[in-house]
C-alpha atoms as a PDB file:
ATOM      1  CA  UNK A   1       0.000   0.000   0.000  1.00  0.00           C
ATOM      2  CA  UNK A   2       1.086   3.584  -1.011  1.00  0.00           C
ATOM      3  CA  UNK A   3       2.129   5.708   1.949  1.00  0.00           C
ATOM      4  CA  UNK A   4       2.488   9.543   1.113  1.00  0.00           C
ATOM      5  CA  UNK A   5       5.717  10.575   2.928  1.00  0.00           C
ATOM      6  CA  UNK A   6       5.308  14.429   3.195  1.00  0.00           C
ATOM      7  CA  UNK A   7       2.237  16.945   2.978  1.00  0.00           C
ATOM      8  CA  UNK A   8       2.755  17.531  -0.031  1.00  0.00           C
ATOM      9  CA  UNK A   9       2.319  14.103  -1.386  1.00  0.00           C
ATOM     10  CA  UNK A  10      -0.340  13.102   1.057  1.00  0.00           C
ATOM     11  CA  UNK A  11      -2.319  16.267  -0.421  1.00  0.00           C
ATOM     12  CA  UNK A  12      -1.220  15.210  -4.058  1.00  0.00           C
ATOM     13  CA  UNK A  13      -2.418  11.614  -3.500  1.00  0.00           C
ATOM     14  CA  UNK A  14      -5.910  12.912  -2.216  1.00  0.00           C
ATOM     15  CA  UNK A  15      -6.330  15.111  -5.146  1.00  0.00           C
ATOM     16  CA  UNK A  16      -5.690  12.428  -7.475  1.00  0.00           C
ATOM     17  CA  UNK A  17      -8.395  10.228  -5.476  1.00  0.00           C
ATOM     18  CA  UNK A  18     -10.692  12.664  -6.579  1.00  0.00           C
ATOM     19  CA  UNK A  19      -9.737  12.755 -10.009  1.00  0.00           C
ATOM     20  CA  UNK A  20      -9.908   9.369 -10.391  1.00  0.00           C
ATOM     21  CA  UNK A  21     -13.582   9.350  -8.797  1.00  0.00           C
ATOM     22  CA  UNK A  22     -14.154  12.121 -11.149  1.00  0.00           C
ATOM     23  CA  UNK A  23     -13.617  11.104 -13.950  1.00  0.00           C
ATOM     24  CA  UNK A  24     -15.592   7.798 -12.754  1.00  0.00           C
ATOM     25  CA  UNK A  25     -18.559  10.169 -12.373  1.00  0.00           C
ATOM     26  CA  UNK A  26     -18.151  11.905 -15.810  1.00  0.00           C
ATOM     27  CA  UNK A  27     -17.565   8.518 -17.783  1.00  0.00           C
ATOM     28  CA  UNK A  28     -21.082   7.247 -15.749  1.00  0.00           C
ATOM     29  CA  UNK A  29     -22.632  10.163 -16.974  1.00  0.00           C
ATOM     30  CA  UNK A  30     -21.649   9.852 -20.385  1.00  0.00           C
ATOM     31  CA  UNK A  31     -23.214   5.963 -20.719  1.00  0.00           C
ATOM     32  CA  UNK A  32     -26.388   6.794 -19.452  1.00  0.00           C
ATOM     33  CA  UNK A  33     -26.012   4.868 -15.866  1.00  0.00           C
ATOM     34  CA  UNK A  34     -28.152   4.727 -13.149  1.00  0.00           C
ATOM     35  CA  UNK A  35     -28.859   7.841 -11.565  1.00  0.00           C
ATOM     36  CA  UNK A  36     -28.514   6.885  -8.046  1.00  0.00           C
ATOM     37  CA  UNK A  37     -24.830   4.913  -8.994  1.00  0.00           C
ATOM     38  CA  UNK A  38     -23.753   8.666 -10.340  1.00  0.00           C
ATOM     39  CA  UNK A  39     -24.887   9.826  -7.242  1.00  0.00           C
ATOM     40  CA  UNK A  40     -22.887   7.528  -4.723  1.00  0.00           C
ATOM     41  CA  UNK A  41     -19.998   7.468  -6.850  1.00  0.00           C
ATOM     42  CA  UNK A  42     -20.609  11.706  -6.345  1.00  0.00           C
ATOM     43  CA  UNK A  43     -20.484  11.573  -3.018  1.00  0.00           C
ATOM     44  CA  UNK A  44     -17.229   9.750  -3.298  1.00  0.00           C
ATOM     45  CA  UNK A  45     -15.262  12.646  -5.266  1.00  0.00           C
ATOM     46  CA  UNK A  46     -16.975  15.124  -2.308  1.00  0.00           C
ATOM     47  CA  UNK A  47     -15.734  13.127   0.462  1.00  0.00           C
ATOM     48  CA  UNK A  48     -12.435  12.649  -1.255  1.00  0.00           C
ATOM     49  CA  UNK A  49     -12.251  16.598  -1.873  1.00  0.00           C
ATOM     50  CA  UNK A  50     -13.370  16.925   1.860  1.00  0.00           C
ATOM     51  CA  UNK A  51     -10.696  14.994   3.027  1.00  0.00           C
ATOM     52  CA  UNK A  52      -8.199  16.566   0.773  1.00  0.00           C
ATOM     53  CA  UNK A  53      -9.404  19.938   2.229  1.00  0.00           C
ATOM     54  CA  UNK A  54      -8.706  18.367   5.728  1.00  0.00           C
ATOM     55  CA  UNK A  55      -4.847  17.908   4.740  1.00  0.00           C
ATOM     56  CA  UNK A  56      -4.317  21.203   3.756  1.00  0.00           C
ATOM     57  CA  UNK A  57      -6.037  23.032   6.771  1.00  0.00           C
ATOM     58  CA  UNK A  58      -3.769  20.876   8.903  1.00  0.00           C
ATOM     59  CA  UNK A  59      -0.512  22.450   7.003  1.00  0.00           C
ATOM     60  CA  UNK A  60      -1.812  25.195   6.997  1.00  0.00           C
ATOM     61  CA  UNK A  61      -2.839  25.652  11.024  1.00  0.00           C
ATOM     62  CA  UNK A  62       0.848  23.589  11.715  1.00  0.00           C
ATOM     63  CA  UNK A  63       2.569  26.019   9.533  1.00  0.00           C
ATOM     64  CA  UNK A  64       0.840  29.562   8.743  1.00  0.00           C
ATOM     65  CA  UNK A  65      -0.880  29.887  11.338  1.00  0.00           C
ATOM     66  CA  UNK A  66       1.959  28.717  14.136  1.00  0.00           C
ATOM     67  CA  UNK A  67       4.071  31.602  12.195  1.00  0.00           C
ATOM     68  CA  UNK A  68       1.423  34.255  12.156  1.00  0.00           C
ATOM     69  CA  UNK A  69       0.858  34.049  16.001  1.00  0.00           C
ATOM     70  CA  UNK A  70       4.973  33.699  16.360  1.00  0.00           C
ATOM     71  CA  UNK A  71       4.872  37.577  14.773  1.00  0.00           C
ATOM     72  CA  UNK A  72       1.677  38.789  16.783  1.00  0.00           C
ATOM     73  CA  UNK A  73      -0.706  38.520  14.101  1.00  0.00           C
ATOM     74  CA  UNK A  74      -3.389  35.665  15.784  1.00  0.00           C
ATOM     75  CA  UNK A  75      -6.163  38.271  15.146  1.00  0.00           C
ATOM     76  CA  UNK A  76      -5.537  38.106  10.738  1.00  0.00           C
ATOM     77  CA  UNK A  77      -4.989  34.228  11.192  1.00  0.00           C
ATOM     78  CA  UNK A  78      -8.303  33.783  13.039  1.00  0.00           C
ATOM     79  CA  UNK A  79     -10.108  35.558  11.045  1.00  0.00           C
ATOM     80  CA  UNK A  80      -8.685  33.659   7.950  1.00  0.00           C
ATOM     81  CA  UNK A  81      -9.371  30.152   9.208  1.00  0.00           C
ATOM     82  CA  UNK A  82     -12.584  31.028  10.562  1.00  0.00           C
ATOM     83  CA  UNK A  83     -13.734  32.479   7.007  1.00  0.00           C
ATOM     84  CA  UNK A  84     -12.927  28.613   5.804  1.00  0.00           C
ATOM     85  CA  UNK A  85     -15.206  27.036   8.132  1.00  0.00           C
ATOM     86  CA  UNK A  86     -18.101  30.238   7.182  1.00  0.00           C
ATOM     87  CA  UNK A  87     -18.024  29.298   3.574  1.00  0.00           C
ATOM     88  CA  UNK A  88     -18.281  25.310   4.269  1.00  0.00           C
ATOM     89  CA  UNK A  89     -21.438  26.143   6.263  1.00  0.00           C
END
């Protein structure tokens, strides 16, 4: 089994998780299949994407964020994480 050894590539191997379910999705789409099939194999590419997202928001809060509050600025890095988690809503 493929283990990712950085962020990077963990992030990477998501994405292409989701392109792989997408292009599932697109190729049921273009044979006619059964609606409900598209629709779980959907909900595959979103969780994919969601766990993707999940990755980089880690990095992010380990790396950006640590720095920002290092130099004083928790109020700008709050308020950018926090938009994140207002737009998923």
């Amino acid at each position: 089994m493929y283990r990712p050894k950085n962020t990077q590539e963990r992030i990477l191997h998501r994405l292409k998780i989701v392109q792989g379910h997408l292009g599932k999705v697109i190729g049921m789409v273009e044979s006619d299949q059964y609606c409900i099939d598209v629709i779980h194999q959907s909900q595959a590419v979103q969780r994919a994407l969601e766990e993707a997202d999940a990755v980089i928001l880690e990095n992010h809060l380990k790396t950006c964020v640590v720095d920002h509050i290092k130099k004083g600025n928790v109020k700008v890095s709050t308020e950018e994480v926090m938009k994140v988690f207002r737009k998923s809503a």
